[in-house]
Protein backbone atom coordinates (compact mmCIF):
# COMPACT_ATOMS: atom_id res chain seq x y z
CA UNK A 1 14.72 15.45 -13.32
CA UNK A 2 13.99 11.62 -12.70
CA UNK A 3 10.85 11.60 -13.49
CA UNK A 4 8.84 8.12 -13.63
CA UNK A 5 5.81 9.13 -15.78
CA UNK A 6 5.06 11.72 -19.21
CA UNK A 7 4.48 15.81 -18.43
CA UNK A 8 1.00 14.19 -20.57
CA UNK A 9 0.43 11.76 -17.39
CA UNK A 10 1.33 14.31 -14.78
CA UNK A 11 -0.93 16.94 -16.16
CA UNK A 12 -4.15 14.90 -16.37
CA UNK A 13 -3.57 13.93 -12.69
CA UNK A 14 -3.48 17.72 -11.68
CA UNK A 15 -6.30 18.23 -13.74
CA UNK A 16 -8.19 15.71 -12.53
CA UNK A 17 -7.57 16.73 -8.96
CA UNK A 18 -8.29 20.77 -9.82
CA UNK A 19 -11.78 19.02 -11.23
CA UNK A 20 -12.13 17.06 -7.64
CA UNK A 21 -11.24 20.03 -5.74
CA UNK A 22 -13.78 22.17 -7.88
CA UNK A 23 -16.44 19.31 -6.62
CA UNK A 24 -15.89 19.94 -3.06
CA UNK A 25 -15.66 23.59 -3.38
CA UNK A 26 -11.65 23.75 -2.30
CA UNK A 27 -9.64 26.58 -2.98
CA UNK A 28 -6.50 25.00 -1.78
CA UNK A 29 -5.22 21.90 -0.29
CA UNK A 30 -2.72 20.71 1.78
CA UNK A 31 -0.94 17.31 0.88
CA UNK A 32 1.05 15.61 3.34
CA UNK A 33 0.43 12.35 2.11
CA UNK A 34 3.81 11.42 0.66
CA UNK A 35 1.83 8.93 -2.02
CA UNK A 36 -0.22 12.04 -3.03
CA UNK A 37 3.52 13.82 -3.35
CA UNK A 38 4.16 11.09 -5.49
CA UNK A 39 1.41 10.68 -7.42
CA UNK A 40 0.57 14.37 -8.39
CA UNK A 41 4.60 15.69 -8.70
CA UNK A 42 6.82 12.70 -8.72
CA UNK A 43 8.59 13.62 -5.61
CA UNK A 44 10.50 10.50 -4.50
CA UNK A 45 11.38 10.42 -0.58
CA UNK A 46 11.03 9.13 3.00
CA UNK A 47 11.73 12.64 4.45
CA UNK A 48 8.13 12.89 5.05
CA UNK A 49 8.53 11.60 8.91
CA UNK A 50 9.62 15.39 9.19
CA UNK A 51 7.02 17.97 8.73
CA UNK A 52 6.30 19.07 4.65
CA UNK A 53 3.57 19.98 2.85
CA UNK A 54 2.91 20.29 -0.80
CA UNK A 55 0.25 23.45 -0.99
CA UNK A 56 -2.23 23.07 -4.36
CA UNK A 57 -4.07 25.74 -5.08
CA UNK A 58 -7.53 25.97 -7.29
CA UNK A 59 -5.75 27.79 -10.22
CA UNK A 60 -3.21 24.77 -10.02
CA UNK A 61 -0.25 26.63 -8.77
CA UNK A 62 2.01 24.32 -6.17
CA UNK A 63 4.74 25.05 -4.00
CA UNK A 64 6.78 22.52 -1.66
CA UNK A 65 7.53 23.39 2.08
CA UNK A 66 10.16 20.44 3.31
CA UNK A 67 13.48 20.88 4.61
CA UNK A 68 16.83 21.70 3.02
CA UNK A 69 18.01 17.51 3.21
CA UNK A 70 14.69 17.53 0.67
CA UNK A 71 15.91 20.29 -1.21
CA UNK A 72 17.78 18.36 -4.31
CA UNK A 73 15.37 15.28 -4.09
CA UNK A 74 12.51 17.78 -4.62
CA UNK A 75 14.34 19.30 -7.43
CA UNK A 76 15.46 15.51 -8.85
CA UNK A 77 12.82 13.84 -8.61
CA UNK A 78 9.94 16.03 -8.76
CA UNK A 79 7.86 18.93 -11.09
CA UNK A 80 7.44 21.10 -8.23
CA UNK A 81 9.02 24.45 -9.39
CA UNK A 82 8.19 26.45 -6.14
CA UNK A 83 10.52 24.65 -2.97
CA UNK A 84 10.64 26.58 0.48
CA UNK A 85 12.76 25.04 3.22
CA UNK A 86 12.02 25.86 6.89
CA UNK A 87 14.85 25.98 9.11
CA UNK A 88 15.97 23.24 11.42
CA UNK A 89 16.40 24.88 14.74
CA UNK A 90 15.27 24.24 19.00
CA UNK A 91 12.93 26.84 17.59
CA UNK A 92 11.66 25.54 14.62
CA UNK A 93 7.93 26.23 13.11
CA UNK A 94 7.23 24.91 9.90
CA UNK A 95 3.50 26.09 10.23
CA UNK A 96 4.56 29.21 10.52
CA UNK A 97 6.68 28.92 7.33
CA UNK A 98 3.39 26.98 6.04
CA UNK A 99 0.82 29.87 7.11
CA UNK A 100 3.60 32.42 4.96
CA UNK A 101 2.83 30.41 2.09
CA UNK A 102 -0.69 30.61 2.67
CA UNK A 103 -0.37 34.31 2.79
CA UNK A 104 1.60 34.22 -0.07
CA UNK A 105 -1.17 32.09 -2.28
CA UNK A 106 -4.16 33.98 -1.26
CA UNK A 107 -5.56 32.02 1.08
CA UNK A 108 -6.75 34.41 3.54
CA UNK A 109 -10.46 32.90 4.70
CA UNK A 110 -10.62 30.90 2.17
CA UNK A 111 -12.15 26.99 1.85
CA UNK A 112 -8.56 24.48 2.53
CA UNK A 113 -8.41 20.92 2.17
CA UNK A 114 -6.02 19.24 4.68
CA UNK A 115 -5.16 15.23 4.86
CA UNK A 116 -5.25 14.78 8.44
CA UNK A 117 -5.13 10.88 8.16
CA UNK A 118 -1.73 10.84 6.78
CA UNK A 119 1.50 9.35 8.43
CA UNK A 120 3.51 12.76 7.65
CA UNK A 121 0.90 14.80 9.62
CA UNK A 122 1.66 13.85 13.37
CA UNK A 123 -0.83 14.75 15.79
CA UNK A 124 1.54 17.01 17.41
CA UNK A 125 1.93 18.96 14.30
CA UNK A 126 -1.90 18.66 13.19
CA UNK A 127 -3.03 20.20 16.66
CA UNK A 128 -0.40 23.42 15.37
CA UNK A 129 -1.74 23.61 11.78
CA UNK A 130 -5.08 23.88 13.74
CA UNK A 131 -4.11 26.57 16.36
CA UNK A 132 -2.21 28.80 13.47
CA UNK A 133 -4.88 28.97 11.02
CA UNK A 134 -8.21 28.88 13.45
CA UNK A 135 -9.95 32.58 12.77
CA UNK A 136 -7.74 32.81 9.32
CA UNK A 137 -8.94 29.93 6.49
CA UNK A 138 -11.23 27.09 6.76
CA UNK A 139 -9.57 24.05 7.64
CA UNK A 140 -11.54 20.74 6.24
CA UNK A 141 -10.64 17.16 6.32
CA UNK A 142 -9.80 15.81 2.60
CA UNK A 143 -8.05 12.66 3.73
CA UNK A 144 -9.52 11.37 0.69
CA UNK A 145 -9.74 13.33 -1.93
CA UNK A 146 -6.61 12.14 -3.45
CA UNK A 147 -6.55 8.35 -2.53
CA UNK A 148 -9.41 8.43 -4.48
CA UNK A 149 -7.99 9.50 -7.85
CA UNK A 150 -5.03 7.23 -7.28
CA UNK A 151 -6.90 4.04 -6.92
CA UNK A 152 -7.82 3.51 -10.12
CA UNK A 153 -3.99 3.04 -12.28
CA UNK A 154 -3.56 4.29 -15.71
CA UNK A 155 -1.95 2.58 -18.21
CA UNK A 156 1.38 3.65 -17.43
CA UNK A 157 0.82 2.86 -13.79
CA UNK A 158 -0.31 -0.66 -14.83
CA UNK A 159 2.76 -1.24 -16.87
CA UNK A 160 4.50 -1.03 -13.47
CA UNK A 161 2.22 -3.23 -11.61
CA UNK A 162 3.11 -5.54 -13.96
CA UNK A 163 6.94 -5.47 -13.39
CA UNK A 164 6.38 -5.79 -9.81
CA UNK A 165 3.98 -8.84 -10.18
CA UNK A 166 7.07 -10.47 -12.78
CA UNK A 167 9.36 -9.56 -9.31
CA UNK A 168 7.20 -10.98 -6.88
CA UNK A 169 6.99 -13.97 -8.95
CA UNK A 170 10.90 -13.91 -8.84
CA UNK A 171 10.78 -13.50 -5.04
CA UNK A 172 8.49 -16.32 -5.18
CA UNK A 173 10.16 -18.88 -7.07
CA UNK A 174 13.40 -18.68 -4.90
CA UNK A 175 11.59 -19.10 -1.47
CA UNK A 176 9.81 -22.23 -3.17
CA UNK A 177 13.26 -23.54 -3.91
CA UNK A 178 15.14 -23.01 -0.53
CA UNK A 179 11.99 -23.89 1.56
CA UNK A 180 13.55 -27.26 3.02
CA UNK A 181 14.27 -28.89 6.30
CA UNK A 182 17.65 -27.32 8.19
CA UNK A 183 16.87 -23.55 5.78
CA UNK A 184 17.56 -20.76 7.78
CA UNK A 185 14.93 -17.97 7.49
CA UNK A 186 17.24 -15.38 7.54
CA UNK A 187 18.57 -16.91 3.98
CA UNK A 188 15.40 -17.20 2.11
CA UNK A 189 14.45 -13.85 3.62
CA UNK A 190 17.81 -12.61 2.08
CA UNK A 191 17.57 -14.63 -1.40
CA UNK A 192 13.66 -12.81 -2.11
CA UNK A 193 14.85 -9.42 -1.47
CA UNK A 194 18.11 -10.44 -3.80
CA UNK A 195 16.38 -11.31 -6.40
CA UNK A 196 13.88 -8.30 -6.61
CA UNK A 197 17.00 -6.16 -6.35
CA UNK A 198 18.73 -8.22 -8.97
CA UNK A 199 15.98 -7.51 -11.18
CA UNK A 200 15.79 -3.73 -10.53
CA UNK A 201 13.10 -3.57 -8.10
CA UNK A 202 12.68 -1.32 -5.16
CA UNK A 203 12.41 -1.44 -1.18
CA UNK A 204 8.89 -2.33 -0.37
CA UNK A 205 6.72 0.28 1.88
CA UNK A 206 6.95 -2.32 4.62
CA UNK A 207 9.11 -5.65 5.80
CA UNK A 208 8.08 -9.05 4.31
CA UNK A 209 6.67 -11.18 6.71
CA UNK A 210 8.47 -14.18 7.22
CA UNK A 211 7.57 -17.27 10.11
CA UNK A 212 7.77 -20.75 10.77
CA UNK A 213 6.21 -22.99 13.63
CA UNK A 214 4.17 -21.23 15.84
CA UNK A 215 5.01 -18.19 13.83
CA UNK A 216 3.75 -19.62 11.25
CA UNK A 217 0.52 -17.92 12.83
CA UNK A 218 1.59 -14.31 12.57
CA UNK A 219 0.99 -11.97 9.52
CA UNK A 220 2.97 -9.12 10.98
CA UNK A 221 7.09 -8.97 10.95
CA UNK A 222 9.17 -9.97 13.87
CA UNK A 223 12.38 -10.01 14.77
CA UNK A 224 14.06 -13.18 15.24
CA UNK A 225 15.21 -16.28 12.65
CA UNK A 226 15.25 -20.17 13.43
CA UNK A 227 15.79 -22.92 11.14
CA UNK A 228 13.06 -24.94 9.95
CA UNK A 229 12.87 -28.24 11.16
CA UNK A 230 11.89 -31.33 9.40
CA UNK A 231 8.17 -31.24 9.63
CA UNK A 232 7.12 -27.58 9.71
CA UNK A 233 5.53 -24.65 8.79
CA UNK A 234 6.34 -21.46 6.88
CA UNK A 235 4.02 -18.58 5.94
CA UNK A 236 5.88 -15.53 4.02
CA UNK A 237 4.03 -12.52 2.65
CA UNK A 238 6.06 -10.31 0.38
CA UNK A 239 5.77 -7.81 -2.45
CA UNK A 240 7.66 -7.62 -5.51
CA UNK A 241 8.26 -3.60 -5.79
CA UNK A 242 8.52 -1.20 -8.93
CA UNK A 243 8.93 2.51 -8.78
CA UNK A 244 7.03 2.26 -5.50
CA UNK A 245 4.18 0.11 -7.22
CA UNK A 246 3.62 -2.91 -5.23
CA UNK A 247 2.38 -6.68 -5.84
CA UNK A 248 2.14 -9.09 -3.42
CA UNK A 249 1.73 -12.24 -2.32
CA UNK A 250 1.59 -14.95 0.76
CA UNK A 251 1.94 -18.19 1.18
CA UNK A 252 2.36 -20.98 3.79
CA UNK A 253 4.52 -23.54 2.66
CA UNK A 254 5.11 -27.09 4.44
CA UNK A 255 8.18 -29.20 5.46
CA UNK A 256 7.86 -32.73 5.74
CA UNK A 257 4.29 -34.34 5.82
CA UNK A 258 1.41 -32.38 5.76
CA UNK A 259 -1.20 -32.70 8.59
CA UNK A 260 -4.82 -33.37 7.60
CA UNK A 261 -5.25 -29.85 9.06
CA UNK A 262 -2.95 -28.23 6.71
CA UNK A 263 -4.29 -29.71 3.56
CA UNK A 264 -8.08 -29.12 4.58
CA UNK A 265 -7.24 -25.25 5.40
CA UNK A 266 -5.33 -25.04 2.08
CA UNK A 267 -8.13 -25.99 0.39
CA UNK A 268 -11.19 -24.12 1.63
CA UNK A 269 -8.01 -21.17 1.15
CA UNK A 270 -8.06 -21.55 -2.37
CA UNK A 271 -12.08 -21.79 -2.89
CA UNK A 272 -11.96 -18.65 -1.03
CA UNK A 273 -9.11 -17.04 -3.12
CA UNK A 274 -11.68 -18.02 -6.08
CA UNK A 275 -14.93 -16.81 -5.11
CA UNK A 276 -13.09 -13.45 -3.72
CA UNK A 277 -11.77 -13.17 -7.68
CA UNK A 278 -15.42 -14.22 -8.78
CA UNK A 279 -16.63 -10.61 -6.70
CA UNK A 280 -13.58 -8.45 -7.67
CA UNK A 281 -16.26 -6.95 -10.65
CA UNK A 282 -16.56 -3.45 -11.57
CA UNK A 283 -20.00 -2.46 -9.60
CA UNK A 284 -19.53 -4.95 -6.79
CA UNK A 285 -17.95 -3.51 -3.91
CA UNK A 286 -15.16 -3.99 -1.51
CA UNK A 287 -18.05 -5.27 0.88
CA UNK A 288 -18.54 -7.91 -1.62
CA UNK A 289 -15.02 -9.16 -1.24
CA UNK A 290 -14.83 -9.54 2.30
CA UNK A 291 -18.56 -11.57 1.85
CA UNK A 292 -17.04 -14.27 -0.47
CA UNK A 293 -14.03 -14.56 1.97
CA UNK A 294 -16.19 -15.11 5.00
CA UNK A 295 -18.68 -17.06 3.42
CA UNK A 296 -16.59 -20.10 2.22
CA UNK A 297 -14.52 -19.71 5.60
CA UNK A 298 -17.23 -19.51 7.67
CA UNK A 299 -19.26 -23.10 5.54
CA UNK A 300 -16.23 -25.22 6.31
CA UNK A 301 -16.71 -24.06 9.84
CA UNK A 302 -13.93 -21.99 9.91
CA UNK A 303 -15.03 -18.59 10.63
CA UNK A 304 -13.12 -18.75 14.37
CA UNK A 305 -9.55 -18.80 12.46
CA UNK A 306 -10.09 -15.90 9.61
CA UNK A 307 -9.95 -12.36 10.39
CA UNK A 308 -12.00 -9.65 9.89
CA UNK A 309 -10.45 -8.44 7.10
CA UNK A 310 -9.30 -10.17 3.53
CA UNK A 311 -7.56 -7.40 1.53
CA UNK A 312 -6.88 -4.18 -0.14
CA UNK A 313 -6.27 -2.44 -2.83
CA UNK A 314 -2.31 -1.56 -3.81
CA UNK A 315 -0.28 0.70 -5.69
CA UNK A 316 2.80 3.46 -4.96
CA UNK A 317 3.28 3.19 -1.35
CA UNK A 318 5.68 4.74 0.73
CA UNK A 319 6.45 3.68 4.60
CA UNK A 320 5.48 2.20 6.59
CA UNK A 321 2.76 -0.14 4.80
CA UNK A 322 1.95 -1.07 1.66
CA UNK A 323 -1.60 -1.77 2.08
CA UNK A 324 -3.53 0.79 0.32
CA UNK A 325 -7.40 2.28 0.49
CA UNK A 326 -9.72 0.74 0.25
CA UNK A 327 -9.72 -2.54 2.38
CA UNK A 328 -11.74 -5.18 1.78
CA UNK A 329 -14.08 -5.27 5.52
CA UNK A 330 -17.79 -6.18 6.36
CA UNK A 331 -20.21 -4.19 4.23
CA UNK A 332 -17.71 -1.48 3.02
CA UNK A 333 -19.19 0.42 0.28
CA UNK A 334 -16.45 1.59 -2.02
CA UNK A 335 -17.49 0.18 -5.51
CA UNK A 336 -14.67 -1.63 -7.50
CA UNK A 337 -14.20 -0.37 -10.81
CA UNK A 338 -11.87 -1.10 -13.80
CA UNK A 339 -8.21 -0.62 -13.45
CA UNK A 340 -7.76 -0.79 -9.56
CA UNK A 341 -5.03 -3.52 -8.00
CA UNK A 342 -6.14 -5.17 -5.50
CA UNK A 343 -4.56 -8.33 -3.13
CA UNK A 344 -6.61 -10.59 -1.21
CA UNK A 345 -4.89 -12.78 1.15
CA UNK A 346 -6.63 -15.53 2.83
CA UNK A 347 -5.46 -15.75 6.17
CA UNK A 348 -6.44 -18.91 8.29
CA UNK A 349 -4.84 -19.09 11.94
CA UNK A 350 -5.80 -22.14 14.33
CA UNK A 351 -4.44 -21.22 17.52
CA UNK A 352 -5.67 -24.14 19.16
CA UNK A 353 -3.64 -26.64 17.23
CA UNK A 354 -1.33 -23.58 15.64
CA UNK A 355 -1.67 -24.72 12.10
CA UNK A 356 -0.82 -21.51 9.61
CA UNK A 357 -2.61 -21.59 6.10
CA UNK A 358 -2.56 -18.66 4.27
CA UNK A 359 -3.06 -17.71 0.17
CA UNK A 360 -3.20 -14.40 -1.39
CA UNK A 361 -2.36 -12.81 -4.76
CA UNK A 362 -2.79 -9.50 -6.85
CA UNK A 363 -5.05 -9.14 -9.12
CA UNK A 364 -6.15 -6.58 -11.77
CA UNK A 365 -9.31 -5.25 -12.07
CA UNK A 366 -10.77 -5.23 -16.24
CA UNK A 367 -13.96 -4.37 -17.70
CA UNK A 368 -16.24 -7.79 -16.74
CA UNK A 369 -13.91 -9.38 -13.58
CA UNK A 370 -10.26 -9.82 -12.29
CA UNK A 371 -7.16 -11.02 -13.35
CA UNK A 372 -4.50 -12.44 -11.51
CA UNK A 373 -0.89 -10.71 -12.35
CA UNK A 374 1.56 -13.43 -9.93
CA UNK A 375 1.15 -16.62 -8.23
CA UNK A 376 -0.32 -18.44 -11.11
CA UNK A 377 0.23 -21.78 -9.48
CA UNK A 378 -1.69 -22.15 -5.62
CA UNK A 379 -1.09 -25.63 -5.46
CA UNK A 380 -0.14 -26.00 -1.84
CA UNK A 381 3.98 -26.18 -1.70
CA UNK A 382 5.20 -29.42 -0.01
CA UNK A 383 9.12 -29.76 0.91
């Protein structure tokens, strides 16, 4: 097996989940969550976009459903002893292979906790899991009952955040260098994921984000390069990648001379990056993130060009996003606590005059405040 953590860390996560599940009053669960996959067994794939499940029951006992291209990652990468594959076929029906296992496990009117809000539970699929066990278990919603475990990293998990941090500073570095007048996007695009690959990192759970001029104004990835031209704009967000373990960070860089715009947003961007650090505190909450963010934007009368979100925690994420739960919105009440990763990107976007400023970094969370683990310098980069 390729296992990326100790049988020691593996069985304190099941434990800890048998002790959640106790809490809600569960006697099973069905993951389809490929980070829960990940985080509870070690299974390493993308073949979540078809339909598996891992089933947990109360006594601990697992078992796999997925198909039979799954078969030797489960068994590679994975702890999962008990792997069913369900038949690929114009008449497929994985629940029905799912509802055997149920059978199989005990589960007969019994209390099951299901992540509906999961990318590898399409609706399609979700409205059959409902239909095939209505009248024979308890179907509940448990979307969260996992995410909540894995937001707060163990020291192992850290260890990894760290690498990925040292590879997003890589990533970093080498977009500072080839940001100049006549660069092609498509090159420095090419050079960060290089250089995280040359350094034994990993895909990330989503495409950088990469833009100049009027794309500058964009935090999404598009298809499409241009060169940049001699005054200009370039925002990139990225994440240097470890065994799935993410840290990221964005930037807009400038070509040629800065407008007054630029160097005003970059700087109510960085007292903002601050005071969001200054909140990241075990006992404030996520709520209290978003608060700093908008209340520095909003004094330098900027409160039209932020958005209404400034962040969220990361971690091992699988396609297609590596933004993790919980996000840092108006008033959200999750309450930080030591040990979780989080990235807070301030995002400024003047459509009006389309000027792009945007700074963000990962951070982790300690006993009294937050540390930053990349970007150490936030000066604004000039070309």
């Amino acid at each position: 097996m390729a296992l990326h953590f100790s049988e020691q860390e593996f069985a304190g996560r099941k434990a800890a989940l048998l002790k959640a599940m106790q809490a809600e009053g569960l006697d099973a669960l069905f993951l389809f969550q490929q980070e829960s996959h990940y985080w509870l067994t070690g299974y390493d794939t993308f073949g979540f976009c078809f339909f598996q499940c891992l089933v947990v029951r109360a006594d601990g006992r697992t078992c796999l459903l997925t198909r039979s291209a799954d078969l030797r990652q489960a068994q590679r990468t994975s702890n999962i002893g008990d792997i069913r594959i369900w038949k690929d076929g114009l008449d497929a029906a994985p629940i029905n292979n799912l509802k055997d296992i149920a059978r199989d496990f005990g589960l007969t009117g019994k209390r099951i906790g299901c992540e509906f809000e999961s990318y590898g539970l399409i609706h399609s699929n979700g409205r059959k899991l409902e239909a095939a066990f209505a009248g024979y278990a308890d179907l509940v919603d448990a979307s969260q009952i996992v995410n909540r475990l894995r937001v707060t990293k163990s020291p192992a998990e850290i260890a990894y955040v760290r690498e990925a941090a040292r590879l997003s500073d890589l990533a970093d570095a080498v977009a500072i260098e080839m940001t100049k007048a006549g660069a092609d996007e498509g090159e420095i695009l090419a050079a960060q994921h290089a250089a995280i690959f040359a350094a034994g990192g990993d895909y990330p759970a989503n495409e950088f984000i990469i833009g100049s001029a009027g794309d500058a104004l964009l935090c999404r990835y598009k298809a499409g390069r241009r060169q940049l031209a001699v005054r200009d704009q370039l925002t990139l967000e990225f994440a240097g990648t470890f065994r799935h373990y993410h840290a990221a960070i964005m930037r807009t860089h400038i070509v040629g001379e800065p407008s007054k715009r630029h160097l005003a947003y970059h700087a109510a961007a960085r007292e903002a990056l601050d005071a969001c650090q200054a909140a990241m505190k075990p006992g404030h909450t996520a709520g209290d993130v978003f608060a700093a963010h908008a209340g520095v934007f909003d004094a330098h009368g900027l409160g039209n060009h932020r958005l209404n979100a400034c962040g969220y925690s990361l971690g091992a994420k699988f396609t297609p996003s590596w933004m993790d739960w919980p996000m840092f919105y108006e008033k959200n009440p999750y309450i930080i606590a030591s040990g979780m990763v989080l990235f807070a990107h301030m995002i400024l976007m003047d459509s009006e005059t389309e000027t792009a400023m945007c700074l963000g970094r990962t951070y982790l969370v300690g006993e009294v405040g937050a540390e930053p683990v990349n970007a150490a310098n936030l000066d604004l980069v000039v070309k």
